[in-house]
C-alpha atoms as a PDB file:
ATOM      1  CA  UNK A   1       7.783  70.918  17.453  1.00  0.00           C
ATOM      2  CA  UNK A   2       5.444  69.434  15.294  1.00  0.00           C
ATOM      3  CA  UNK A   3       5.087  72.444  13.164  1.00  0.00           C
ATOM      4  CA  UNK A   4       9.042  72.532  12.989  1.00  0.00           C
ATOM      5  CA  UNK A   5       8.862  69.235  11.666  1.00  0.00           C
ATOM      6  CA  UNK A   6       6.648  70.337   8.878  1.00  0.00           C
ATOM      7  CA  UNK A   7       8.413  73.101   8.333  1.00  0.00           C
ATOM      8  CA  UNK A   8      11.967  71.032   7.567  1.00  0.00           C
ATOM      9  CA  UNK A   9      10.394  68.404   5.330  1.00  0.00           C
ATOM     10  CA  UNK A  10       8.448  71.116   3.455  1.00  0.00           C
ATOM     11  CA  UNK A  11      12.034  72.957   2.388  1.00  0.00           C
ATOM     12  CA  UNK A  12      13.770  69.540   1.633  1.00  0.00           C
ATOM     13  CA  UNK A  13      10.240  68.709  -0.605  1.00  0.00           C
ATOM     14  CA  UNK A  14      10.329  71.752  -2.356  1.00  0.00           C
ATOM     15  CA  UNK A  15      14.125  71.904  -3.003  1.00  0.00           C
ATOM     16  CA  UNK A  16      13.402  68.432  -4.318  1.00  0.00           C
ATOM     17  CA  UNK A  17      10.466  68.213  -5.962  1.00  0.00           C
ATOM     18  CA  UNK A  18       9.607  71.706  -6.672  1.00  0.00           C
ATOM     19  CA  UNK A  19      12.114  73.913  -7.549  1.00  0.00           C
ATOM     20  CA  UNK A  20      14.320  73.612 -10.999  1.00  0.00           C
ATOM     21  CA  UNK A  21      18.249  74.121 -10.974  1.00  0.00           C
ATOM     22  CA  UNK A  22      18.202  77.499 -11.753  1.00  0.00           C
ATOM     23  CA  UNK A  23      18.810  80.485 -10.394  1.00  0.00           C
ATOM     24  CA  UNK A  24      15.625  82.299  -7.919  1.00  0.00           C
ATOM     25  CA  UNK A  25      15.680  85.452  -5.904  1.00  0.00           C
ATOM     26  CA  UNK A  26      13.078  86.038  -2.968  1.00  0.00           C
ATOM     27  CA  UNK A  27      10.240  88.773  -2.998  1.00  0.00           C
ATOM     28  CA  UNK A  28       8.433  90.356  -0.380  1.00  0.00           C
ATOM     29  CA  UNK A  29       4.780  92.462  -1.453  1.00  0.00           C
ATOM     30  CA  UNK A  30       3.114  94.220   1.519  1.00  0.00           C
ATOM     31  CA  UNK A  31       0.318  96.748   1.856  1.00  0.00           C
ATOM     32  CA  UNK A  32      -0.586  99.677   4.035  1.00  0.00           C
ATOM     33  CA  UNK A  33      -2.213  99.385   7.273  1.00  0.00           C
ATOM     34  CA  UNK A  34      -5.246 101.139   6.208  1.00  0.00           C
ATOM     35  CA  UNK A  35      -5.949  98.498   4.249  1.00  0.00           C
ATOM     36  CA  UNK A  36      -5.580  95.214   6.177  1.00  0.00           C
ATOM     37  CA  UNK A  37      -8.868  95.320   8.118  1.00  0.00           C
ATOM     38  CA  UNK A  38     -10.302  93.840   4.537  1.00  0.00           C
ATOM     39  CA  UNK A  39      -8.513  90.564   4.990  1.00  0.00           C
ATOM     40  CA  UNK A  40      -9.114  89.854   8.660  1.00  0.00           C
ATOM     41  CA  UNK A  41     -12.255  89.782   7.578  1.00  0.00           C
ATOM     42  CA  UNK A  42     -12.468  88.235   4.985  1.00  0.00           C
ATOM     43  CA  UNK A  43      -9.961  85.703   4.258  1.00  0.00           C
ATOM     44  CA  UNK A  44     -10.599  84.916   0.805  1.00  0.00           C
ATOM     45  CA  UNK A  45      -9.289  87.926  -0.430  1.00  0.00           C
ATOM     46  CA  UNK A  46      -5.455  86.640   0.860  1.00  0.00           C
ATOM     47  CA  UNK A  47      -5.821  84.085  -2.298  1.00  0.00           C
ATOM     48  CA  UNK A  48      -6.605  86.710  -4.873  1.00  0.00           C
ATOM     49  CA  UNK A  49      -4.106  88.886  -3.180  1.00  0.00           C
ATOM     50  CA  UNK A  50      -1.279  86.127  -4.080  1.00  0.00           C
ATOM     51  CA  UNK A  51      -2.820  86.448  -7.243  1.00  0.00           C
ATOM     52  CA  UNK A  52      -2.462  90.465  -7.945  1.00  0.00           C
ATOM     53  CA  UNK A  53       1.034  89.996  -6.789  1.00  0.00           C
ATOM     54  CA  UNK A  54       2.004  87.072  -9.307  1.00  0.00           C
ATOM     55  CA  UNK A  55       0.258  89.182 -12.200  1.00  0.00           C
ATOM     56  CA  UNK A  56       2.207  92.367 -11.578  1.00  0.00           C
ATOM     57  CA  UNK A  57       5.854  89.875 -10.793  1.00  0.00           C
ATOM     58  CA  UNK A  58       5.119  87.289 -13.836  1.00  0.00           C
ATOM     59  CA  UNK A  59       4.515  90.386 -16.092  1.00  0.00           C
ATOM     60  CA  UNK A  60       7.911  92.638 -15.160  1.00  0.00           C
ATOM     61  CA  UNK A  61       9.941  89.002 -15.217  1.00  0.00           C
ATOM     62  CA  UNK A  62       8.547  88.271 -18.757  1.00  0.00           C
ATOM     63  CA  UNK A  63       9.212  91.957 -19.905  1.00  0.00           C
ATOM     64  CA  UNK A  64      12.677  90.912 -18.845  1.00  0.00           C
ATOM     65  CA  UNK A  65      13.769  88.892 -21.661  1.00  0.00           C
ATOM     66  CA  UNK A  66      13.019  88.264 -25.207  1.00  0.00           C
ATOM     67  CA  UNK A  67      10.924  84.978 -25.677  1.00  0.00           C
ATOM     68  CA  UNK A  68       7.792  85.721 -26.587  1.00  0.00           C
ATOM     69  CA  UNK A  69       6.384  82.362 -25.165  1.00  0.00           C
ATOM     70  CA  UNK A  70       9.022  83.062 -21.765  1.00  0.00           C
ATOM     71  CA  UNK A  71       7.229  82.106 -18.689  1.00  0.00           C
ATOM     72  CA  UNK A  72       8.090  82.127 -15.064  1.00  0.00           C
ATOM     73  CA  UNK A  73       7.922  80.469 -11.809  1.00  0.00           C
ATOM     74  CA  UNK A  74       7.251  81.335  -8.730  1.00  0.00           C
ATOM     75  CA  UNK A  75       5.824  80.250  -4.897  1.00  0.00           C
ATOM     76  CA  UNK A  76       4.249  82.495  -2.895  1.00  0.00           C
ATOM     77  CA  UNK A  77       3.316  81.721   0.835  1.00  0.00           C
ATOM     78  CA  UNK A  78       0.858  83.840   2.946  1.00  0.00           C
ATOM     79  CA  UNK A  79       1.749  85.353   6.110  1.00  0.00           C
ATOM     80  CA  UNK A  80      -0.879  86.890   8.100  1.00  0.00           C
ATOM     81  CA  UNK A  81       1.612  87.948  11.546  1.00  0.00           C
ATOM     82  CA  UNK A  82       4.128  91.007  12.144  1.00  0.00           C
ATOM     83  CA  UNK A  83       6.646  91.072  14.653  1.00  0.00           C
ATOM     84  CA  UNK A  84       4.528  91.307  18.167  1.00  0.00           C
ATOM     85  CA  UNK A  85       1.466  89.161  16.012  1.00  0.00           C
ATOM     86  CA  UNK A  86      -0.554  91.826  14.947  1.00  0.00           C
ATOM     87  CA  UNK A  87      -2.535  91.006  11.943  1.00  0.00           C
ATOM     88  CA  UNK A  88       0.237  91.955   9.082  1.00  0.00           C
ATOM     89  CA  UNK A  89      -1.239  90.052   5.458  1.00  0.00           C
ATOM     90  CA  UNK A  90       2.282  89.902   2.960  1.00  0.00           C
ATOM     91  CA  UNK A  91       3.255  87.522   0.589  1.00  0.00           C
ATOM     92  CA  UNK A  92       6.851  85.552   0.725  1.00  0.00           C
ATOM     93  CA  UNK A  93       7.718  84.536  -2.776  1.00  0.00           C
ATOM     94  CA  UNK A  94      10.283  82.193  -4.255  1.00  0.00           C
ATOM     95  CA  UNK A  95      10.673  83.228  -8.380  1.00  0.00           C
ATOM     96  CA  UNK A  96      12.667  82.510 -10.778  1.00  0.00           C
ATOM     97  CA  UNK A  97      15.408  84.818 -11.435  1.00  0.00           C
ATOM     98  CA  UNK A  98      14.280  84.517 -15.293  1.00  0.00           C
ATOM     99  CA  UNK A  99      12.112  82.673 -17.208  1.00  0.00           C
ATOM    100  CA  UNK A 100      11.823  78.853 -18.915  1.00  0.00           C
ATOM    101  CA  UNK A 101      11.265  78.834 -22.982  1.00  0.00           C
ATOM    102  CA  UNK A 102      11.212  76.307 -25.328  1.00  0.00           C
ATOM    103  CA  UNK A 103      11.548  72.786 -24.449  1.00  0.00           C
ATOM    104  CA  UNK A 104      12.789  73.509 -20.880  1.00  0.00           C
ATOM    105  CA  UNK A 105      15.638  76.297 -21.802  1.00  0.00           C
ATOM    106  CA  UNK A 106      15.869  79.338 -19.106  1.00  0.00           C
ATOM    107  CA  UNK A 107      16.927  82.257 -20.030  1.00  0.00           C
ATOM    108  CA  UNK A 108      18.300  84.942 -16.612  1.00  0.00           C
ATOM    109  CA  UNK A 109      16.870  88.054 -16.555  1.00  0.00           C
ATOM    110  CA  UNK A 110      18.494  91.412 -15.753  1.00  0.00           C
ATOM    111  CA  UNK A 111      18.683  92.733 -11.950  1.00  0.00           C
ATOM    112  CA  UNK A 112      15.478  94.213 -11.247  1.00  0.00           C
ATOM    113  CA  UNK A 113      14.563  96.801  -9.473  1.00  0.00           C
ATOM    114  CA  UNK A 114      12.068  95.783  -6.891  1.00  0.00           C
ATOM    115  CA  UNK A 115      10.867  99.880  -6.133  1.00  0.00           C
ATOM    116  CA  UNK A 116       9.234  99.697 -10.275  1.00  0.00           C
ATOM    117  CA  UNK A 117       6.670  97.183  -9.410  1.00  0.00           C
ATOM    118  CA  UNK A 118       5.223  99.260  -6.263  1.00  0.00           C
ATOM    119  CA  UNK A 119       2.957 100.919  -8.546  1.00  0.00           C
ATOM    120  CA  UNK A 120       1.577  98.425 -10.534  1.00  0.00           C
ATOM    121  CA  UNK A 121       0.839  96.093  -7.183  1.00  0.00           C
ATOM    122  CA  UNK A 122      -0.778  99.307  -5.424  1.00  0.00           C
ATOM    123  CA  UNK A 123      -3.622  99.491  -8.745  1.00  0.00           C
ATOM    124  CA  UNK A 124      -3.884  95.836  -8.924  1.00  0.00           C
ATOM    125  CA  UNK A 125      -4.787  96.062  -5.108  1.00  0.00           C
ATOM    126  CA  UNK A 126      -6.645  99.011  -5.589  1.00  0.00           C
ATOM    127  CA  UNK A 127      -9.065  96.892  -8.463  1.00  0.00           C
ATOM    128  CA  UNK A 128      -9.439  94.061  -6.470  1.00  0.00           C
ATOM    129  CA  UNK A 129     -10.861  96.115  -2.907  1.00  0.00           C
ATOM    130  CA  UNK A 130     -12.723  97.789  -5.279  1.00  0.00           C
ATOM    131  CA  UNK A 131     -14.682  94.763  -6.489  1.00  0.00           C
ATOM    132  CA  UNK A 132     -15.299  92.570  -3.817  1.00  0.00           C
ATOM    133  CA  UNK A 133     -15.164  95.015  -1.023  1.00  0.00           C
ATOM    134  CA  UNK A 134     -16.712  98.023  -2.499  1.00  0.00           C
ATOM    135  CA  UNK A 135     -13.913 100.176  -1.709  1.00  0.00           C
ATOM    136  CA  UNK A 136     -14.526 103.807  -1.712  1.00  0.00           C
ATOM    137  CA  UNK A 137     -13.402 105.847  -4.995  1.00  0.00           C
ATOM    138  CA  UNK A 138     -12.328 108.605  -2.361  1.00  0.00           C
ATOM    139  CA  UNK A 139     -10.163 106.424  -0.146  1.00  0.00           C
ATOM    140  CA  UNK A 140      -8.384 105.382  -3.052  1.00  0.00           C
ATOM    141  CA  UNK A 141      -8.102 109.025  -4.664  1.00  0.00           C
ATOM    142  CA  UNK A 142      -6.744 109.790  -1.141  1.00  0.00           C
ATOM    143  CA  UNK A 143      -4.412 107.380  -0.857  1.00  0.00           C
ATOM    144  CA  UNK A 144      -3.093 107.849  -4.721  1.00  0.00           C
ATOM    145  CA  UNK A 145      -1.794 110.872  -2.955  1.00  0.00           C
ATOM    146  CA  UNK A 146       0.216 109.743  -0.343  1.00  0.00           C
ATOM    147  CA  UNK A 147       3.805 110.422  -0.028  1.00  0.00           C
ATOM    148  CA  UNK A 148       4.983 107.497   1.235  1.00  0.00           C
ATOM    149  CA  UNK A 149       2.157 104.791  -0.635  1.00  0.00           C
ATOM    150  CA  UNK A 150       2.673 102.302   2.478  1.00  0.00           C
ATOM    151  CA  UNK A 151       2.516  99.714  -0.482  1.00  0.00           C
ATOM    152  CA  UNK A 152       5.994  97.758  -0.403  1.00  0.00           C
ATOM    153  CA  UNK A 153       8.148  95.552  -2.461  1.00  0.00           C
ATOM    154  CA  UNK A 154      11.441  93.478  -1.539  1.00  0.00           C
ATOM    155  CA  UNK A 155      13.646  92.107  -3.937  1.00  0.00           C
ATOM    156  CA  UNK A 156      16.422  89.995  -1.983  1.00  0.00           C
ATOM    157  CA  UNK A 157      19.685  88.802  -3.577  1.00  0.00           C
ATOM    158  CA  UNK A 158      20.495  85.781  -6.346  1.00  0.00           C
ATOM    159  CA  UNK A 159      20.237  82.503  -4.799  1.00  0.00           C
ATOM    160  CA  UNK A 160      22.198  80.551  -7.262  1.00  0.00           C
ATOM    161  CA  UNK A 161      21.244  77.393  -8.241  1.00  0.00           C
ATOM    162  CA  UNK A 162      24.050  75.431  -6.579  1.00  0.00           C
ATOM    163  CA  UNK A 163      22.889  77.274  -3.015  1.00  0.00           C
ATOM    164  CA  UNK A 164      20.656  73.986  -1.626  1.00  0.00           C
ATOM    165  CA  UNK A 165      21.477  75.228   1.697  1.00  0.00           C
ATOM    166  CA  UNK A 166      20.190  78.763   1.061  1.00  0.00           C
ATOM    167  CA  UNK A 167      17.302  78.067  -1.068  1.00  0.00           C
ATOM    168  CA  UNK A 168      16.303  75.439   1.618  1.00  0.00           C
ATOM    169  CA  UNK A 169      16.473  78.296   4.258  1.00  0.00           C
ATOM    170  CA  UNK A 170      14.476  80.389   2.506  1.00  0.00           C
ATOM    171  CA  UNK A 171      11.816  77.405   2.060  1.00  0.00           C
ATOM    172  CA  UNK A 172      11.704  76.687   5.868  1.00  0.00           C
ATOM    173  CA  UNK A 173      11.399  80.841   6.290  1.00  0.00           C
ATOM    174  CA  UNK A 174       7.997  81.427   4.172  1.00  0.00           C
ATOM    175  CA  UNK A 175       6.248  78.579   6.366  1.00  0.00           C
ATOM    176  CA  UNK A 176       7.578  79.616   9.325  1.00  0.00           C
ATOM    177  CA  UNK A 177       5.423  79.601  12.382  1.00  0.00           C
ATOM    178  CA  UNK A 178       3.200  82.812  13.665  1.00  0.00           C
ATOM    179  CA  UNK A 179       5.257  83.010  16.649  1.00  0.00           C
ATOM    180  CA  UNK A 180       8.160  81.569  18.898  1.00  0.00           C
ATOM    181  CA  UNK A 181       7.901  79.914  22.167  1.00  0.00           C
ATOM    182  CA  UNK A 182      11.467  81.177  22.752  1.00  0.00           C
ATOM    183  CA  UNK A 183      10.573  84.596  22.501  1.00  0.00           C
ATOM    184  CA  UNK A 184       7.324  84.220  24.940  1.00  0.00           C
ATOM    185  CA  UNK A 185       7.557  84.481  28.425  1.00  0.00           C
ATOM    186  CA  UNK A 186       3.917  83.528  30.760  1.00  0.00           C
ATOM    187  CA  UNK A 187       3.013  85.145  34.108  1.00  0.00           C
ATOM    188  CA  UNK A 188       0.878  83.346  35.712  1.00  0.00           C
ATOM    189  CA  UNK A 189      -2.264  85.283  37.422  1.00  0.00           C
ATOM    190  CA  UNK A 190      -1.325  84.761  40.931  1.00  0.00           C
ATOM    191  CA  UNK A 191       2.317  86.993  40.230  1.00  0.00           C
ATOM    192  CA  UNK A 192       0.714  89.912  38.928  1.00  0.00           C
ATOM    193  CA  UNK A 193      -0.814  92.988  40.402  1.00  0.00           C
ATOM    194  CA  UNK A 194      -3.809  92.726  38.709  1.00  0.00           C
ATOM    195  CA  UNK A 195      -5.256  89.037  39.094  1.00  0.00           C
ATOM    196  CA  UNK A 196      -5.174  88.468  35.277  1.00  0.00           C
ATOM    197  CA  UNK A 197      -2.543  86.367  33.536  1.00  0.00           C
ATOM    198  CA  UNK A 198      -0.052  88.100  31.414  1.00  0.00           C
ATOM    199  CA  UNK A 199       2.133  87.018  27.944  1.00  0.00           C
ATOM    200  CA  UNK A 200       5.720  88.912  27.528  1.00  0.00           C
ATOM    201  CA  UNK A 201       7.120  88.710  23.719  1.00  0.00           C
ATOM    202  CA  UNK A 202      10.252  89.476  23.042  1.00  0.00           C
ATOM    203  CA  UNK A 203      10.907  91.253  19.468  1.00  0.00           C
ATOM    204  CA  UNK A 204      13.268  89.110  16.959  1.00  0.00           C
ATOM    205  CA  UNK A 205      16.406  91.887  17.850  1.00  0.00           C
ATOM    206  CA  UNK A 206      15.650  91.264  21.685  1.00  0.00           C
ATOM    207  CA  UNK A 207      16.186  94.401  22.068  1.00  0.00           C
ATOM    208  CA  UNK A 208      11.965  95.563  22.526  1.00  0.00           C
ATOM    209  CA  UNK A 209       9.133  93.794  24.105  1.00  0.00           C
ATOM    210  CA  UNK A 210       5.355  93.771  24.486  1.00  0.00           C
ATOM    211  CA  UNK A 211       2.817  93.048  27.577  1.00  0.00           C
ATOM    212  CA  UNK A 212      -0.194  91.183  26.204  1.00  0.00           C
ATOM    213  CA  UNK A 213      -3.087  89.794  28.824  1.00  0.00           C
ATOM    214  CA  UNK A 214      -3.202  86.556  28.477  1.00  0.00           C
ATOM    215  CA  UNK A 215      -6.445  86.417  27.016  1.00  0.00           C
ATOM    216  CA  UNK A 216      -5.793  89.371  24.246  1.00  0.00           C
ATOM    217  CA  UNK A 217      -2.814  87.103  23.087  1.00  0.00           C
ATOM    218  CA  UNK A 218      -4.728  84.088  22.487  1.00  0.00           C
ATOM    219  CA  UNK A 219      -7.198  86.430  20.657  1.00  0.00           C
ATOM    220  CA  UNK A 220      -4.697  87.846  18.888  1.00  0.00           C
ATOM    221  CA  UNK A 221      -3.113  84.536  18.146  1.00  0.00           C
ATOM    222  CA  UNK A 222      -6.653  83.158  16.347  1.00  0.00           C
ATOM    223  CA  UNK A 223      -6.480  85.841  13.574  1.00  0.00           C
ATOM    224  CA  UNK A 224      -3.831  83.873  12.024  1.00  0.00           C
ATOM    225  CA  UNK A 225      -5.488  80.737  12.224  1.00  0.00           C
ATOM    226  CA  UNK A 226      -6.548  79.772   8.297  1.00  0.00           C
ATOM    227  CA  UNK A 227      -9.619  78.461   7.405  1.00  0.00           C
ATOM    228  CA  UNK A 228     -10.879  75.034   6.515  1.00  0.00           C
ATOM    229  CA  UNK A 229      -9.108  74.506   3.417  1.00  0.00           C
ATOM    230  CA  UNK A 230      -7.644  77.428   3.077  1.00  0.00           C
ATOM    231  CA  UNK A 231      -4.171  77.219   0.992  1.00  0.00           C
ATOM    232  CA  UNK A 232      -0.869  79.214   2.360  1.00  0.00           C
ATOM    233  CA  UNK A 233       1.134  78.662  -0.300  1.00  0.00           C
ATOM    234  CA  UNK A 234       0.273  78.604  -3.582  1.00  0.00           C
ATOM    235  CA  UNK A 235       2.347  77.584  -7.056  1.00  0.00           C
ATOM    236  CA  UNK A 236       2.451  79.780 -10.395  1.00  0.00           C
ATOM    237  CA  UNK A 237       3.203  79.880 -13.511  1.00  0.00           C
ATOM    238  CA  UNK A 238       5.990  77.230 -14.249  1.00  0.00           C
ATOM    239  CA  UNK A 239       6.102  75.642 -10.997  1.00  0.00           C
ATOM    240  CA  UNK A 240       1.967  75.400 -11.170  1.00  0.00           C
ATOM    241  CA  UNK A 241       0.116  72.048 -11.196  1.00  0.00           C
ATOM    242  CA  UNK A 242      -1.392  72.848 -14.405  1.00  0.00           C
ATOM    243  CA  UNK A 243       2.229  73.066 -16.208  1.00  0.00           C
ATOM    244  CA  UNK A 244       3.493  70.197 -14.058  1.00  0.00           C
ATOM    245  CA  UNK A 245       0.665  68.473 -15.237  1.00  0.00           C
ATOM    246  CA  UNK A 246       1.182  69.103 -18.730  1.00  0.00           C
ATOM    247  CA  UNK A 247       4.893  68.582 -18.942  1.00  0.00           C
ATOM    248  CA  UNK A 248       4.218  65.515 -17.207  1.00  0.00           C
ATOM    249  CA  UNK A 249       1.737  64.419 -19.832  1.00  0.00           C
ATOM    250  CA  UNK A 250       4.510  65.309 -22.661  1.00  0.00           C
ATOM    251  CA  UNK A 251       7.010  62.917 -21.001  1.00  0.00           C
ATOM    252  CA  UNK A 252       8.955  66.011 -20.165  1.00  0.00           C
END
């Protein structure tokens, strides 16, 4: 309850405070399994993961229009969990549908095409691993080659600017929680056959569901616990502290 508390005033803040009166569309960036085992263990990397994301987005939205000094916006929240908890690093991203110029113009850009920027986030991942992780010139030959790159991006509709109720939704969905009390079920030690408590969760279509031991589901649940200061969601470009700063400083 408390997080759902949180998670309301945070969508009526950013709506507010954040958030311009124009036009935004969400995004979705997600990697490969094969690759996750990097961030569970070592949870820095989620921050300059954000950040290879924003530099591949910020670039195709600028390339968009035809202001040389365009630049957009965007919000980006870290989720560690997939549907049944397991440890599942994406990014959730509120952008701009366009970019500002001038003294605070905004210009819309075309409809993009979210399957162009695949590419571009897969090297950008590639270079970072690479760097702080060492990654292995033949694991990323070998995965240059797959079929199916297991690197994904999700563009989602318009969400015009007159949509406070959908923008808002979309603001309480990038926070939301790692899991749902309505969708967990406890058994108790003394009801099942082997003497060790049990966890049932339910899938969001109802339809599937998952045994954990109790204990493995706590476990489980810790991996998405962030660290001491670590920051979930994180602001770019025009919606950045730097530029809020600086517009703020202009009187603007």
């Amino acid at each position: 309850s408390c997080h759902q508390k949180r998670v309301v005033e945070f969508g009526e803040w950013l709506c507010e405070e954040v958030l311009k009166y124009v036009p935004h569309r969400q995004w979705v960036f997600s990697i490969p399994k094969r690759l996750r085992v990097y961030f569970i263990t070592n949870r820095r990397l989620l921050a300059r993961l954000s950040q290879c994301a924003w530099k591949v987005l910020s670039a195709y939205l600028k390339a968009g229009v035809k202001y040389d000094n365009a630049v957009p916006a965007g919000v980006i929240a870290v989720q560690t969990f997939g549907d049944f908890q397991n440890f599942n690093p994406h990014l959730h991203i509120i952008a701009t549908d366009g970019c500002f110029y001038g003294n605070r113009m905004f210009i819309k850009g075309p409809t993009p095409a979210a399957k162009d920027l695949e590419d571009a986030f897969r090297r950008e991942v590639f270079a970072l691993l690479k760097k702080e992780v060492n990654l292995n010139e033949f694991v990323i030959d070998n995965m240059m080659n797959w079929h199916h790159s297991g690197f994904t991006v999700y563009c989602g509709k318009t969400l015009w600017s007159d949509n406070e109720e959908g923008l808002e939704n979309l603001a309480r969905y990038i926070i939301r929680a790692s899991f749902s009390s309505e969708r967990m079920i406890y058994i108790p030690a003394s009801k099942t056959k082997t003497g060790a408590a049990k966890v049932i969760y339910e899938s969001k279509s109802d339809t599937v569901s998952k045994t954990f031991e109790a204990l493995d589901w706590l476990a489980q649940l810790t991996t998405h616990i962030p660290n001491r200061g670590e920051q979930m969601v994180r602001y770019y470009g025009y919606y950045s502290n730097k530029m809020h700063g600086m517009r703020r400083k202009a009187g603007a």
